[in-house]
Protein backbone atom coordinates (compact mmCIF):
# COMPACT_ATOMS: atom_id res chain seq x y z
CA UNK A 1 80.67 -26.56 30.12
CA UNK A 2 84.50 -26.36 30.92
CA UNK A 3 85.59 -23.72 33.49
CA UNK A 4 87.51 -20.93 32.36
CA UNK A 5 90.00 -18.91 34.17
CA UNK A 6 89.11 -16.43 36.99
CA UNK A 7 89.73 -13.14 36.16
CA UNK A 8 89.24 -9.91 38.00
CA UNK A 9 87.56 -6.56 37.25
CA UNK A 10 89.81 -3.86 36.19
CA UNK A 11 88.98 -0.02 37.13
CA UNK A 12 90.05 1.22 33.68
CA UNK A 13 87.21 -0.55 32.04
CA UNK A 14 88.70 -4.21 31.19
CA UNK A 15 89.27 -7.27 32.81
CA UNK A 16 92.66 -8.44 34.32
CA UNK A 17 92.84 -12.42 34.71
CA UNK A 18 94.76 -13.63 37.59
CA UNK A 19 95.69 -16.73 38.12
CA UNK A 20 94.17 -20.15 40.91
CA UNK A 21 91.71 -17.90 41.48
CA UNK A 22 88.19 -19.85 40.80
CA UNK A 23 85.78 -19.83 43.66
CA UNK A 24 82.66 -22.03 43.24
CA UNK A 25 80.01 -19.15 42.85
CA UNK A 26 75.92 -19.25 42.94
CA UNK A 27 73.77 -16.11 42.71
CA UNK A 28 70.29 -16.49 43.24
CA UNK A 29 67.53 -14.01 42.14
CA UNK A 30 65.34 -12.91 39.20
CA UNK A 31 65.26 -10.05 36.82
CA UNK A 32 67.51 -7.27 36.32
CA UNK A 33 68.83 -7.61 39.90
CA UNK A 34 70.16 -11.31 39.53
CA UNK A 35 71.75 -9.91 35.46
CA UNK A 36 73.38 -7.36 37.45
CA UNK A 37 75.47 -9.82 39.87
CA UNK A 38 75.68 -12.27 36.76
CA UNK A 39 77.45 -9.76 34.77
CA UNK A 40 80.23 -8.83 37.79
CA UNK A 41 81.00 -12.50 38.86
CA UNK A 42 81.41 -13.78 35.42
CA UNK A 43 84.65 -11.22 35.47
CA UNK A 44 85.87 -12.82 38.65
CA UNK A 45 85.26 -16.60 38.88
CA UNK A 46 84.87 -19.24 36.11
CA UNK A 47 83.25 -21.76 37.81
CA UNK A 48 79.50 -19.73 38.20
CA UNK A 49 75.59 -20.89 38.73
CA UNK A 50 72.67 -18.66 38.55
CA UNK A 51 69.66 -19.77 40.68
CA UNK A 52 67.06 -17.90 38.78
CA UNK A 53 63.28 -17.74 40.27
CA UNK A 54 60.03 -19.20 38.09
CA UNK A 55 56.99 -16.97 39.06
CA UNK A 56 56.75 -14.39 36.40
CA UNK A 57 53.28 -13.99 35.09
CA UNK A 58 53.65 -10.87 32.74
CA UNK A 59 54.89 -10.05 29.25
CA UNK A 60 55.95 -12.72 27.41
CA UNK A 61 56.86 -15.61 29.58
CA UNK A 62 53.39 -14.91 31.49
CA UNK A 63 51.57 -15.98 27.83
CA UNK A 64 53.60 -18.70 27.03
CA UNK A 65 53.37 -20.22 30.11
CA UNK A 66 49.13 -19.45 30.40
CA UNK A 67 49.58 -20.93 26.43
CA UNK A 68 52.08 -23.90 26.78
CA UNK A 69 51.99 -24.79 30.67
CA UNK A 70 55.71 -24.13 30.72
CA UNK A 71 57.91 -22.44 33.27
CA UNK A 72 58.39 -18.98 32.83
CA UNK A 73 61.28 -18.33 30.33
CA UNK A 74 62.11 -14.49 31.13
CA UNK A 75 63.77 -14.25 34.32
CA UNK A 76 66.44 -17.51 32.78
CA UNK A 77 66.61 -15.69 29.17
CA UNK A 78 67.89 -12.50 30.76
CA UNK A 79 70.44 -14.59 33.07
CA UNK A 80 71.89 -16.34 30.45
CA UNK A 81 72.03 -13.02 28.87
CA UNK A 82 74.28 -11.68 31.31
CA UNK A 83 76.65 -14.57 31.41
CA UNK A 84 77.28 -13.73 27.56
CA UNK A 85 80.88 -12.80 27.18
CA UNK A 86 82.21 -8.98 25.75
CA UNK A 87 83.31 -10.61 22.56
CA UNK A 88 81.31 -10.52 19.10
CA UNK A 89 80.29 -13.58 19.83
CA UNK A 90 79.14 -12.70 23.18
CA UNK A 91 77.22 -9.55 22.62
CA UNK A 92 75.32 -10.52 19.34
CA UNK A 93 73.87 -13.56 20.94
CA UNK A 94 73.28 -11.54 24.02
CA UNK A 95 71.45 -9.11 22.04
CA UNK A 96 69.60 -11.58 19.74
CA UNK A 97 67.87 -13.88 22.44
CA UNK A 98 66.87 -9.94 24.27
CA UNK A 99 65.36 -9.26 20.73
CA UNK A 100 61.40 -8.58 21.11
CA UNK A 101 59.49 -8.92 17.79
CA UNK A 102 57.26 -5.72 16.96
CA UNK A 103 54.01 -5.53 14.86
CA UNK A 104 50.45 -6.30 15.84
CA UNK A 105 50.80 -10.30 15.01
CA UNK A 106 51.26 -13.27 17.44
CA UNK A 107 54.54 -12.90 17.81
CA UNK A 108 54.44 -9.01 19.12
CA UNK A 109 56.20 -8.38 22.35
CA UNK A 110 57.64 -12.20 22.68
CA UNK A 111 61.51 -12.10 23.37
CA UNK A 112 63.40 -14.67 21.12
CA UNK A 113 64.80 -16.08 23.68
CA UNK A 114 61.76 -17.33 25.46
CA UNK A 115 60.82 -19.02 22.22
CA UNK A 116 64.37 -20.59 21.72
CA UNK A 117 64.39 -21.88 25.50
CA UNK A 118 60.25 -23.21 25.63
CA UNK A 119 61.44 -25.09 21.83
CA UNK A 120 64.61 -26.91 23.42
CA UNK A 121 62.21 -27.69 26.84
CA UNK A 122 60.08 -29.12 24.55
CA UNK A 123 62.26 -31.26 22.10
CA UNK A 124 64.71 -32.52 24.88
CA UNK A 125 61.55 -32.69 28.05
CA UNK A 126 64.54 -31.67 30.67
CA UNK A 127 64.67 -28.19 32.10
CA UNK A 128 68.45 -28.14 33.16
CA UNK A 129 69.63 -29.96 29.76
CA UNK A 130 67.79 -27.45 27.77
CA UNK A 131 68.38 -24.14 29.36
CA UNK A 132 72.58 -25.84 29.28
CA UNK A 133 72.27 -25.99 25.74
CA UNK A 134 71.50 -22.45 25.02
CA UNK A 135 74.20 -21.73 27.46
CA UNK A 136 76.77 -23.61 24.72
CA UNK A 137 75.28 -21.53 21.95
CA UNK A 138 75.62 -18.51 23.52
CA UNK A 139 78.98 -19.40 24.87
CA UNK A 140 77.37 -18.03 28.55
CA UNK A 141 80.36 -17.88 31.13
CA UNK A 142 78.21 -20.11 33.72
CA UNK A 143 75.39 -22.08 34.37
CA UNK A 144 71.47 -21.22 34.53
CA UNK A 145 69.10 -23.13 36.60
CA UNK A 146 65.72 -23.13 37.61
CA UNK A 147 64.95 -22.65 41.53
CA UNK A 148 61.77 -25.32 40.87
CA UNK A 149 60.77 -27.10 37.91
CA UNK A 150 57.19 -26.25 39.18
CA UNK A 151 55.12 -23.11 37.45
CA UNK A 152 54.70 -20.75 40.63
CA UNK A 153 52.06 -18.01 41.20
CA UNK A 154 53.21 -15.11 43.77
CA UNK A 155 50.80 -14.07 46.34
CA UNK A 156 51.12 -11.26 49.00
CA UNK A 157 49.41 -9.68 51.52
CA UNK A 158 49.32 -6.18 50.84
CA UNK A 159 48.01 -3.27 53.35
CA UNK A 160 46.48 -0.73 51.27
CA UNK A 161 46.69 -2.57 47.73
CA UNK A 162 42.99 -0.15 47.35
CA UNK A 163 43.57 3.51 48.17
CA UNK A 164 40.51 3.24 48.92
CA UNK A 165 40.85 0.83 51.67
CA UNK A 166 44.01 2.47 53.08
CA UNK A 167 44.15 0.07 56.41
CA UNK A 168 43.09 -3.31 54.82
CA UNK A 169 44.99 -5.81 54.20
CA UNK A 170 44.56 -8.01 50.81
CA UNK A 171 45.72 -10.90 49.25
CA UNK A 172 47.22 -10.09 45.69
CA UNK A 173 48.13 -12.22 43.48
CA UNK A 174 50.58 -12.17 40.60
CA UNK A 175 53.85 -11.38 40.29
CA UNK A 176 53.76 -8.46 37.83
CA UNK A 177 50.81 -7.22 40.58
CA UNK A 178 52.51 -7.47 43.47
CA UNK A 179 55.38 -5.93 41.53
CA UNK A 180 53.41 -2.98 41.03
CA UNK A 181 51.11 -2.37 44.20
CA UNK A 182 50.65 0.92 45.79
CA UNK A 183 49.97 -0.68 49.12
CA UNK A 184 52.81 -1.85 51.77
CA UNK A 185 53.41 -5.77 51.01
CA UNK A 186 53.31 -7.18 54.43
CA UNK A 187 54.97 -11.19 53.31
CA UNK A 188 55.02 -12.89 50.61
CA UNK A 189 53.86 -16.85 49.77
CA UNK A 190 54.47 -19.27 46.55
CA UNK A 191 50.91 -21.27 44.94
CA UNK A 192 51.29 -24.56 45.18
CA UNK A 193 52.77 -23.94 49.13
CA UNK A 194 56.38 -25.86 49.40
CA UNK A 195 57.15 -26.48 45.74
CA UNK A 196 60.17 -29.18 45.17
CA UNK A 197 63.55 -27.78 44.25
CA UNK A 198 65.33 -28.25 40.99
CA UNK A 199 67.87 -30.95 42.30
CA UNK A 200 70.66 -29.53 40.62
CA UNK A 201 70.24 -25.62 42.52
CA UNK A 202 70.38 -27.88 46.02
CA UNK A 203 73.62 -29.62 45.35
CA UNK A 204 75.11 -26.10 43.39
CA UNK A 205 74.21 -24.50 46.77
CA UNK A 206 75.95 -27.07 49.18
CA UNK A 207 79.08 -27.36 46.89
CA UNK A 208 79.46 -23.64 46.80
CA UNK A 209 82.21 -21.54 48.25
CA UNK A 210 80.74 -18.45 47.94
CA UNK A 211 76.61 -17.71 47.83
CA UNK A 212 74.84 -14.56 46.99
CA UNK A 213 71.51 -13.21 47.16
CA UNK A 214 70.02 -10.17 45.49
CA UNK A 215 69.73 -7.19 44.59
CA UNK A 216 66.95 -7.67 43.17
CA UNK A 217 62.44 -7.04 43.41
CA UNK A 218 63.16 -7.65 47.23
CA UNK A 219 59.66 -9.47 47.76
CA UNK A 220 59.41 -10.93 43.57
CA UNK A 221 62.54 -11.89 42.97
CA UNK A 222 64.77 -12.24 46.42
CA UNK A 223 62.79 -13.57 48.76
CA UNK A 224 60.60 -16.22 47.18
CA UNK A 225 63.95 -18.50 46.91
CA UNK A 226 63.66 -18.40 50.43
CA UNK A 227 59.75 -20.09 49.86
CA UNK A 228 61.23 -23.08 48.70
CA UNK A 229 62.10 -25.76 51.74
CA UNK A 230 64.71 -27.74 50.00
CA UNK A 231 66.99 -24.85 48.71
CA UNK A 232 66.28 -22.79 52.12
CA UNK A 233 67.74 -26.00 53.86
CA UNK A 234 70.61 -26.13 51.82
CA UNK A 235 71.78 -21.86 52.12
CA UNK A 236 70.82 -22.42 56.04
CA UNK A 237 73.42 -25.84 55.70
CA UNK A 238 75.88 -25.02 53.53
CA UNK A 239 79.46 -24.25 54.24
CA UNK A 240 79.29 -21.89 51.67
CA UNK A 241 79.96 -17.73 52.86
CA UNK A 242 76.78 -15.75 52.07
CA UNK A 243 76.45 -12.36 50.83
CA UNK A 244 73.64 -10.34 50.67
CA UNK A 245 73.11 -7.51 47.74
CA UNK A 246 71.20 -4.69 48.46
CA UNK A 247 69.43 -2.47 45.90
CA UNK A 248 71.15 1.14 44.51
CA UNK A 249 67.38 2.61 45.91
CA UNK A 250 63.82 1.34 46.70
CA UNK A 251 62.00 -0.13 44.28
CA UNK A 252 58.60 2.19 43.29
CA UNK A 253 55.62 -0.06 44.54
CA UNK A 254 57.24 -3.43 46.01
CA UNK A 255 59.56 -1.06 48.35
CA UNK A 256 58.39 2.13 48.45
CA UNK A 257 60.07 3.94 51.41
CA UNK A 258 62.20 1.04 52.34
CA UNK A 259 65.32 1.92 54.05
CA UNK A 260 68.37 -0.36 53.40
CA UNK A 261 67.83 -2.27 57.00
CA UNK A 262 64.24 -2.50 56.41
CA UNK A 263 65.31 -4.62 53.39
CA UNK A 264 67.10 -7.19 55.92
CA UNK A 265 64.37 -6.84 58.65
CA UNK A 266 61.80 -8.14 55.88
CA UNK A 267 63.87 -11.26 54.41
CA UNK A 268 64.54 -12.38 58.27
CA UNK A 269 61.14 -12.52 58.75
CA UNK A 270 60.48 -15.16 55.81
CA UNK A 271 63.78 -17.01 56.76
CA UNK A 272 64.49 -16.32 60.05
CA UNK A 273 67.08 -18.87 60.73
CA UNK A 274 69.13 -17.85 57.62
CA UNK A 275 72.33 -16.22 58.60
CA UNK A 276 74.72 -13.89 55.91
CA UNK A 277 78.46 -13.29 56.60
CA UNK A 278 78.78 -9.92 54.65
CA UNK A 279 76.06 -7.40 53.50
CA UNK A 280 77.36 -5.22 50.45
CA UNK A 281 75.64 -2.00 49.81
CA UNK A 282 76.39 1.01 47.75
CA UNK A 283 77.92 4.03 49.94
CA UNK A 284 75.89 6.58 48.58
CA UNK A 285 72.91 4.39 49.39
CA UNK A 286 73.23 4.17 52.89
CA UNK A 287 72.45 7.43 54.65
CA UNK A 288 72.27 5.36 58.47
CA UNK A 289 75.43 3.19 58.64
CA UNK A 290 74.53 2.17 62.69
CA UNK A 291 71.27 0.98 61.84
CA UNK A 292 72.19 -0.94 58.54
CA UNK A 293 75.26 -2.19 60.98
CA UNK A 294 72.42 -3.07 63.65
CA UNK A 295 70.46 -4.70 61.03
CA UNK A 296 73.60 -6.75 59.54
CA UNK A 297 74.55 -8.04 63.05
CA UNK A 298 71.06 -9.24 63.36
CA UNK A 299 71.50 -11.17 60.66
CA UNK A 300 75.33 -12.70 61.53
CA UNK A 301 77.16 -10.45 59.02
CA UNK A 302 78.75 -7.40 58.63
CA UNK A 303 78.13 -4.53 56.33
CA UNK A 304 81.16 -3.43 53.15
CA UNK A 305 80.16 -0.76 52.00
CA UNK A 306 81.58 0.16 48.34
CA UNK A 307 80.91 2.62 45.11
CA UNK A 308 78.82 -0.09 43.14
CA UNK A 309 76.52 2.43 41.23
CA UNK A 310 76.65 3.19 37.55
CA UNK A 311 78.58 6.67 37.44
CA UNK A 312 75.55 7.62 35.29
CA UNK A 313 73.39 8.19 37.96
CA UNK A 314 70.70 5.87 37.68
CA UNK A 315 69.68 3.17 40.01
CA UNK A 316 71.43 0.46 38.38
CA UNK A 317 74.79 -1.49 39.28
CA UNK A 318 78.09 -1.01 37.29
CA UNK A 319 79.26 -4.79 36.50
CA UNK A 320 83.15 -3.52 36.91
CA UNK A 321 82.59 -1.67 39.95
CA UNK A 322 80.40 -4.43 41.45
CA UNK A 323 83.10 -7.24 40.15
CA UNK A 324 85.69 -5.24 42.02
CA UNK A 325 83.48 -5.37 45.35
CA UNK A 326 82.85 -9.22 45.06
CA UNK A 327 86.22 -10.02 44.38
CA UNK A 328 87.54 -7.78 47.14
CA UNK A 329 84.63 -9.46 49.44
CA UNK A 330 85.86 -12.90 48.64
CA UNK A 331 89.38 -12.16 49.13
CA UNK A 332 88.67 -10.35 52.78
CA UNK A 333 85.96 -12.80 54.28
CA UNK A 334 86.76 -15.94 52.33
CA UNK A 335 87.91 -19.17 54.12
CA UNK A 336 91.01 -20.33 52.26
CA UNK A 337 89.83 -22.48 49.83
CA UNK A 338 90.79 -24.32 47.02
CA UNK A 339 91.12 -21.74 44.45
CA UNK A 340 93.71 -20.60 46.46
């Protein structure tokens, strides 16, 4: 898909292009979380790949692929949802592939744009081609890949997944369970162990100039990128800068009671030889700055620190605020690079 011109997020509600500025952008995650980032960056860089994770068993994508042995659509539907542009164009498409059909039939509760992705996996029999092609007819502002072109179950060890059992420790499996849990998840593991990369996400990650990770389900969504040995390789080797995206607030279940440095504390220990130059949280979401600064240091990175929160209230990210805090991250920490 030809780039397009970088533009930057405006306070007053609309986006202000400016000129050479095009930074080679890839935001990994899943969800909500990874839509959230999507929809900033694609105000402030052109040239923009979304990682996206394949272990959702629930809702729709968890029947077609129990049904049809395909990845899970969901998590790349709702990405290439959020790359959809504020035109007419742009927001009908984005609404029509988020369209779920109602009634009691077979086709209750399936999004259309599972079905539209799973048909074009099946007539063209290539992942990246496919999920590209939707990208045209949606006129997404980016790219949409698949960490693994492998199926992948999500299993934890939980500590207290029974209330009944409040010191054991379990083995859950399932995404949309582990998701859920009432118990503490102590780590988190892919089925099959080690699963190949999509070759495409490696080389997006090593030609990067910028890299960012979360917010996001820290242990469903974030961390199981860091499961997969080729594409951990290439964030631990690439030149890119790394940012990591906290959460507006714990997620009920998966991080009940986590603090924002407990959220760092947990992906070091699944990738502890992964480094991040900048940690961006939300001010009001940080009520210890030392020990989030602690934590960040840990990790090679510093802590900015910006209003990224919907002025609604709710836990969820405002795309303009959260444009204006990437850009202003990439200006501030950025080597010089090309877009210069």
């Amino acid at each position: 898909m030809p780039a397009r011109t970088g533009h930057t997020a405006s306070r007053a509600g609309h986006t202000v292009r400016r000129r050479g500025t095009n930074p080679k952008v890839v935001a990994l995650g899943g969800g909500h979380g990874l839509s959230a980032s999507l929809a900033a960056l694609r105000r402030i860089t052109g040239d923009l790949t979304a990682v996206v994770t394949v272990a959702d068993d629930g809702g729709s994508s968890g029947r077609l692929r129990d049904e049809l042995g395909v990845l899970p659509p969901g998590d790349l539907r709702k990405a290439l949802a959020a790359l959809c542009g504020d035109d007419a164009w742009g927001q009908t498409w984005a609404r029509v592939v988020q369209h779920r059909f109602a009634g009691e039939g077979d086709l209750q509760g399936h999004a259309v744009g599972n079905l539209l992705i799973v048909a074009l996996w099946e007539q063209l029999g290539d992942h990246v081609q496919a999920l590209e092609w939707v990208g045209r007819l949606l006129g997404a502002h980016g790219r949409v890949l698949p960490m693994s072109a492998v199926p992948l179950e999500l299993e934890a060890l939980v500590r207290g997944h029974d209330p009944a059992r409040p010191e054991d420790v379990d083995t859950v499996r399932g995404q949309a369970t582990v998701a859920l849990t009432r118990g503490e998840v102590q780590s988190v593991h892919l089925v099959p162990a080690d699963p190949p990369a999509v070759p495409e996400a490696v080389e997006a990650v090593l030609d990067a100039d910028w890299v960012v990770l979360g917010p996001g389900s820290w242990f469903s969504s974030v961390i199981p990128h860091l499961l997969v040995p080729e594409l951990l390789d290439a964030l631990t080797e690439t030149k890119a800068r790394r940012v990591l995206s906290l959460n507006l607030a714990p997620q009920p279940g998966e991080t009940d009671g986590f603090s924002p440095q407990r959220h760092l504390e947990v992906l070091a220990r699944h990738a502890p030889k992964l480094a991040f130059d900048v940690v961006l949280a939300d001010e009001a979401a940080v009520p210890d700055r030392d020990s989030l600064t602690e934590a960040a240091e840990r990790l090679g990175g510093a802590v900015e620190l910006a209003p990224v929160a919907a002025p609604d209230g709710s836990a969820r990210h405002d795309p303009e605020l959260l444009a204006a805090a990437y850009d202003r991250i990439f200006r501030m920490h950025g080597r010089i690079g090309p877009w210069r």
